[in-house]
N, C-alpha and C. Protein backbone atom coordinates (compact mmCIF):
# COMPACT_ATOMS: atom_id res chain seq x y z
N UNK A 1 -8.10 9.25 28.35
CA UNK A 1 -6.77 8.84 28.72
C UNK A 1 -6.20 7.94 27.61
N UNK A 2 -5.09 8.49 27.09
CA UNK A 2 -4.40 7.36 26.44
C UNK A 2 -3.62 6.19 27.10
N UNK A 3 -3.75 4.80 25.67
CA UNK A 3 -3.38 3.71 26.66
C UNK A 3 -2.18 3.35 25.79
N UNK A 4 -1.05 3.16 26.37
CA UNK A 4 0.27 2.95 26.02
C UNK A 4 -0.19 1.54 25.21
N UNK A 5 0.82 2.14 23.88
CA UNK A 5 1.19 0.77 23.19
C UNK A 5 2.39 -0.20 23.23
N UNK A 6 2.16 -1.35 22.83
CA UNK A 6 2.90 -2.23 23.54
C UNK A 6 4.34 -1.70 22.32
N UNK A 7 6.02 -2.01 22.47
CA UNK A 7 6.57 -1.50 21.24
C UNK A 7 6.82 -2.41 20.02
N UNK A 8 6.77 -1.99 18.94
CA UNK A 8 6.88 -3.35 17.80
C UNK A 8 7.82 -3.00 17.81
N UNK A 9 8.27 -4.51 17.59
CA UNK A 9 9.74 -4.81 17.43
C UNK A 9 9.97 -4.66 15.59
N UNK A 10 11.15 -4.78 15.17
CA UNK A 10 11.46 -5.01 14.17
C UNK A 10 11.14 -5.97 13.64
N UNK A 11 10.57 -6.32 12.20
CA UNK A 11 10.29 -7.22 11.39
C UNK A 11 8.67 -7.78 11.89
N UNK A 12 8.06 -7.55 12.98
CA UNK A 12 6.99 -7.97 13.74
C UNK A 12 5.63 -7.08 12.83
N UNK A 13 5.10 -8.15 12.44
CA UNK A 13 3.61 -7.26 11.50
C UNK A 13 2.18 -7.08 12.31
N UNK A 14 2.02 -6.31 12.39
CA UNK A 14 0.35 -6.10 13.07
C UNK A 14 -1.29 -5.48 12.17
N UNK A 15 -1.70 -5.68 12.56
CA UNK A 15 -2.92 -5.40 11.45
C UNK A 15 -4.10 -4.75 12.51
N UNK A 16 -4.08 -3.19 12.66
CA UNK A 16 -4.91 -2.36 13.73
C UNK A 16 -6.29 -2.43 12.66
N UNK A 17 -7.28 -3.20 13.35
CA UNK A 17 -8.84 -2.78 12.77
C UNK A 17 -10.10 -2.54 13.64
N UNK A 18 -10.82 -1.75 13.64
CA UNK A 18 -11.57 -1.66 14.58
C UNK A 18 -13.14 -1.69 14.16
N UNK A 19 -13.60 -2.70 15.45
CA UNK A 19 -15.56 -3.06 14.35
C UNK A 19 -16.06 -2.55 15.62
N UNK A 20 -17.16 -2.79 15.37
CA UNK A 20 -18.22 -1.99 16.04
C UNK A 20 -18.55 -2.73 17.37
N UNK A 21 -18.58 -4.19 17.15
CA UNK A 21 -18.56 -5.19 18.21
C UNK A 21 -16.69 -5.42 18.91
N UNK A 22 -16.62 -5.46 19.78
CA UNK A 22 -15.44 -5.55 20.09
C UNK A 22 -15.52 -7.23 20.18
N UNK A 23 -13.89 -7.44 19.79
CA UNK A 23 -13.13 -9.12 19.14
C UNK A 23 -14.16 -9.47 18.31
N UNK A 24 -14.61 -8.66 17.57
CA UNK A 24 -15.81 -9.75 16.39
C UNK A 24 -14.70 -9.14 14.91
N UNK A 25 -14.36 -9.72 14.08
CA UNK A 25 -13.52 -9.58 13.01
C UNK A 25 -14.36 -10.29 11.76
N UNK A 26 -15.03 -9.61 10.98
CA UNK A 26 -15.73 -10.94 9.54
C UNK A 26 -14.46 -10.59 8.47
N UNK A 27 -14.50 -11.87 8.29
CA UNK A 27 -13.57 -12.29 6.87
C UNK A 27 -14.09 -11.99 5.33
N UNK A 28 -13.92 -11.16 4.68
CA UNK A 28 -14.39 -11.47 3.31
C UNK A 28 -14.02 -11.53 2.33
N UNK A 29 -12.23 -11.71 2.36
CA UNK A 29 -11.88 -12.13 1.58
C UNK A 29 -10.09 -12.55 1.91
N UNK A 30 -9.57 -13.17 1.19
CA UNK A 30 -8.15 -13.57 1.47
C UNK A 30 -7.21 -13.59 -0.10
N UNK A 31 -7.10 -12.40 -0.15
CA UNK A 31 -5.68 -11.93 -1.26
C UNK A 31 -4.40 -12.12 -1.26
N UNK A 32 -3.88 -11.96 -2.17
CA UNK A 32 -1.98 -11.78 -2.03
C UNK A 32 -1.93 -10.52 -2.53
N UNK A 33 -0.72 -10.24 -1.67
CA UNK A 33 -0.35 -8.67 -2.39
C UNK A 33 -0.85 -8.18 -3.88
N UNK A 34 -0.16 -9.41 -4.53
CA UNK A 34 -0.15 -9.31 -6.12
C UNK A 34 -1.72 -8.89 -7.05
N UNK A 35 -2.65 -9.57 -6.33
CA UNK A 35 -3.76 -9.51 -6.71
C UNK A 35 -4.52 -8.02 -6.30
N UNK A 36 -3.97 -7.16 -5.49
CA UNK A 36 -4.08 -5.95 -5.37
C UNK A 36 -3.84 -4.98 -6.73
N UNK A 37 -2.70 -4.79 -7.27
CA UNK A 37 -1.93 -4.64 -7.80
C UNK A 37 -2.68 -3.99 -8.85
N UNK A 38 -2.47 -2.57 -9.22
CA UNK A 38 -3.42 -1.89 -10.70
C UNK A 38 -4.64 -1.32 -9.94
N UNK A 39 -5.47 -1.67 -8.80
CA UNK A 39 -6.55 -1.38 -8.61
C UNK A 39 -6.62 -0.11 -7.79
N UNK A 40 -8.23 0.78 -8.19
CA UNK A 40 -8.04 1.92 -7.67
C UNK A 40 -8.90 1.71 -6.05
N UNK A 41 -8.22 2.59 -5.23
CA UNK A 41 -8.21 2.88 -3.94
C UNK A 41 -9.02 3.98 -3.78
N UNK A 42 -10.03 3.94 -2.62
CA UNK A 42 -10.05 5.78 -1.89
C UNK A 42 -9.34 6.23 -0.96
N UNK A 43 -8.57 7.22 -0.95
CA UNK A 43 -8.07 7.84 0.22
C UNK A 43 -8.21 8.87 0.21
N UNK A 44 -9.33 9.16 1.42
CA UNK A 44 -10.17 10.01 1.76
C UNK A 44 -9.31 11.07 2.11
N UNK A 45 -7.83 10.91 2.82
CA UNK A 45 -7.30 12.34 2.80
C UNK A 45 -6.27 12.96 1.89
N UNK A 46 -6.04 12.51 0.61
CA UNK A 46 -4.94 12.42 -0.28
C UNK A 46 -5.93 12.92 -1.25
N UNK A 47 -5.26 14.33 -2.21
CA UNK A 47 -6.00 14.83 -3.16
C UNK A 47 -5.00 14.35 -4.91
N UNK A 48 -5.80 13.30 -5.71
CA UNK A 48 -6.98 13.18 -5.83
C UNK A 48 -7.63 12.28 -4.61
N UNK A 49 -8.76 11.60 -4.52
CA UNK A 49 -9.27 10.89 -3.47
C UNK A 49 -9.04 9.70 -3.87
N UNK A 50 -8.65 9.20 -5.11
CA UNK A 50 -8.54 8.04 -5.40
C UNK A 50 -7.16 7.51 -6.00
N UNK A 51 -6.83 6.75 -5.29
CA UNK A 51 -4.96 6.26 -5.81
C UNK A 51 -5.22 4.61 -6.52
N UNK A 52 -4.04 4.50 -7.18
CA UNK A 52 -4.01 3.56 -7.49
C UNK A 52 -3.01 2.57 -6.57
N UNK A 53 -3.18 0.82 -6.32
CA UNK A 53 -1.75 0.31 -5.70
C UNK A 53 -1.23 -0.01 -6.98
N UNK A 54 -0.15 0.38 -6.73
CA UNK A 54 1.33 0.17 -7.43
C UNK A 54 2.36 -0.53 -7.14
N UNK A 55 3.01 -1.32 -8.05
CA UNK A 55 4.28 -2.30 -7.23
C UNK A 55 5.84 -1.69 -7.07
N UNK A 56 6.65 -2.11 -6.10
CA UNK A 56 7.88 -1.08 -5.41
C UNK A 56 8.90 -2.38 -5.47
N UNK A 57 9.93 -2.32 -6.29
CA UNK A 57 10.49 -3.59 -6.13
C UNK A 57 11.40 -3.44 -4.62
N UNK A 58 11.75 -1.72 -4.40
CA UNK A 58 12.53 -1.71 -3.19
C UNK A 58 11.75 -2.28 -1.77
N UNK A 59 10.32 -2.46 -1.44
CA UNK A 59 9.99 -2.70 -0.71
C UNK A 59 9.26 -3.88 0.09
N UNK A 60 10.50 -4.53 0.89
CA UNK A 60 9.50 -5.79 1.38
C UNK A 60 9.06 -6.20 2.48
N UNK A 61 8.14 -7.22 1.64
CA UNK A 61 7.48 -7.81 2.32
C UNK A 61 7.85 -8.47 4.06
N UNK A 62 8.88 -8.59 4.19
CA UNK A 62 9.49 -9.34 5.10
C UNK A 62 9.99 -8.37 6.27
N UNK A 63 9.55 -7.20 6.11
CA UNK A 63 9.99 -6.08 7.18
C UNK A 63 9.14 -5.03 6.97
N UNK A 64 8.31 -5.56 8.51
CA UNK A 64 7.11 -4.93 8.98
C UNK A 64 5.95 -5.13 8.15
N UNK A 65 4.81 -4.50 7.52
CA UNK A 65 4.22 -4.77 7.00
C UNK A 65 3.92 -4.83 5.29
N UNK A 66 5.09 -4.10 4.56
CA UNK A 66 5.44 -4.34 3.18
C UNK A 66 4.48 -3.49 1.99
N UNK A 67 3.91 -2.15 3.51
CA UNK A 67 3.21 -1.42 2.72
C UNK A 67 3.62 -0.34 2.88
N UNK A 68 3.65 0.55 1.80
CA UNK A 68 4.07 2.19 1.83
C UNK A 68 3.66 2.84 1.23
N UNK A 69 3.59 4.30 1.49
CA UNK A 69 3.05 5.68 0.91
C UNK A 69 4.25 5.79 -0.51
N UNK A 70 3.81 6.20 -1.59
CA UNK A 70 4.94 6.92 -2.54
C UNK A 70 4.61 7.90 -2.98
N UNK A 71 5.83 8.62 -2.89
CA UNK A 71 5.81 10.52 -3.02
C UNK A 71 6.93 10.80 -4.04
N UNK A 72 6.56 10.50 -4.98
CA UNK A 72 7.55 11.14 -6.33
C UNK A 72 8.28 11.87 -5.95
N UNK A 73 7.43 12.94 -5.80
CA UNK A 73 7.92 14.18 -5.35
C UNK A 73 8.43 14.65 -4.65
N UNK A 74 9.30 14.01 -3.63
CA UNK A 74 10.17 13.86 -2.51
C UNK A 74 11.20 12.67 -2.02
N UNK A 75 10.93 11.68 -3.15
CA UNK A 75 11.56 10.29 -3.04
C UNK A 75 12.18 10.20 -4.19
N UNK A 76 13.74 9.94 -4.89
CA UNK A 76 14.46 9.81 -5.98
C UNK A 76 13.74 8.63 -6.50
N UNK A 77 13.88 7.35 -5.45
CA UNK A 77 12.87 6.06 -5.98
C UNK A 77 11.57 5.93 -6.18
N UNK A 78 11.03 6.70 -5.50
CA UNK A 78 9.69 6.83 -5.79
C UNK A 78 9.29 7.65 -7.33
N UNK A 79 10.12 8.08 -7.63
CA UNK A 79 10.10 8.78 -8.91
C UNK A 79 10.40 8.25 -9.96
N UNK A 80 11.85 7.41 -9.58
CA UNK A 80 12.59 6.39 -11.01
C UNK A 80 11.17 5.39 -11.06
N UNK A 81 10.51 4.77 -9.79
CA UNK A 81 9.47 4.07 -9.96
C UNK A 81 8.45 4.16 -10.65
N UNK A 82 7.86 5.53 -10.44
CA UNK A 82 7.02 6.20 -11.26
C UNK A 82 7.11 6.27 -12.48
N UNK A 83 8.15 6.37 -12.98
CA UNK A 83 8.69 6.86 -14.43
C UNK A 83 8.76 5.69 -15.29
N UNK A 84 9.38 4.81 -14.12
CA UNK A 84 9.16 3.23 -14.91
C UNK A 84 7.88 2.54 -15.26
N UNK A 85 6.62 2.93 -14.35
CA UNK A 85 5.73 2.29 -15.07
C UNK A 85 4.81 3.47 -15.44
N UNK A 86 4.83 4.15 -15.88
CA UNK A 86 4.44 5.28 -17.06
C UNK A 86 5.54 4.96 -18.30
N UNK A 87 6.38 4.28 -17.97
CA UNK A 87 6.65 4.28 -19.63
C UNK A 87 6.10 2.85 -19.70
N UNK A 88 5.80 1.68 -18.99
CA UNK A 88 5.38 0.69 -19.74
C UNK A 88 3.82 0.45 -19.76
N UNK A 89 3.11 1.99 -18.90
CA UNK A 89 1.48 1.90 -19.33
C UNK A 89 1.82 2.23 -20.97
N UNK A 90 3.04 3.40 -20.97
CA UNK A 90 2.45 3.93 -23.03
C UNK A 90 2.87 3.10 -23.58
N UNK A 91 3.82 2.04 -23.13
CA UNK A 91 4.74 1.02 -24.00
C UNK A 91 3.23 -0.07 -24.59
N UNK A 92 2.89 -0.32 -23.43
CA UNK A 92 1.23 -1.52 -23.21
C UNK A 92 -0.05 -0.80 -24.24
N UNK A 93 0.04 0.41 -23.80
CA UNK A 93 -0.84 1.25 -24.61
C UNK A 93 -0.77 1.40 -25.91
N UNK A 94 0.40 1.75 -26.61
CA UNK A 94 0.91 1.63 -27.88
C UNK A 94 1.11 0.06 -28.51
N UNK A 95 1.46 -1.03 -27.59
CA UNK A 95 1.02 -2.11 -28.45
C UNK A 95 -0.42 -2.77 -28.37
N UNK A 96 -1.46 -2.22 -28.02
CA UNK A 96 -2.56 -2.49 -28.04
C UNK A 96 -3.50 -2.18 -29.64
């Protein structure tokens, strides 16, 4: 049986995790967005399996949870985004 969820409101952030012990949560670490930032990810259902996070200046923090999927390939911004930091990996790359 499914159990109705309660509705999120706008701007309201939630964080769904589930352990093995129920209400037991371990901490192991405490980041800022920023410190994410460049590093590679697995996502087990996205081919390749491994993404990188990337920064979105359109998207914030302050409504809902300040995280999103990007699809070039279906998003005008997600693309100008893309394009923008591929030119300043070769820009970084070339002054190295």
């Amino acid at each position: 049986m499914l159990h109705a969820m309660p509705k999120i409101k706008f701007g309201e952030r939630y964080t769904i995790y589930s352990t093995s012990q129920r209400g037991t949560v371990e901490k192991h670490a405490e980041l800022k967005g920023a410190d994410l930032i460049g590093i590679k990810i697995k996502a087990p259902f996205a081919i390749p399996d491994e993404i990188y996070i990337l920064p979105m200046e359109t998207v914030l923090a302050t409504k809902g949870t300040g995280v999103v999927t990007s699809v070039p390939s279906d998003s005008p911004d997600d693309y100008a985004t893309f394009m923008e930091l591929l030119f300043w990996l070769v820009k970084v790359d070339a002054d190295c």
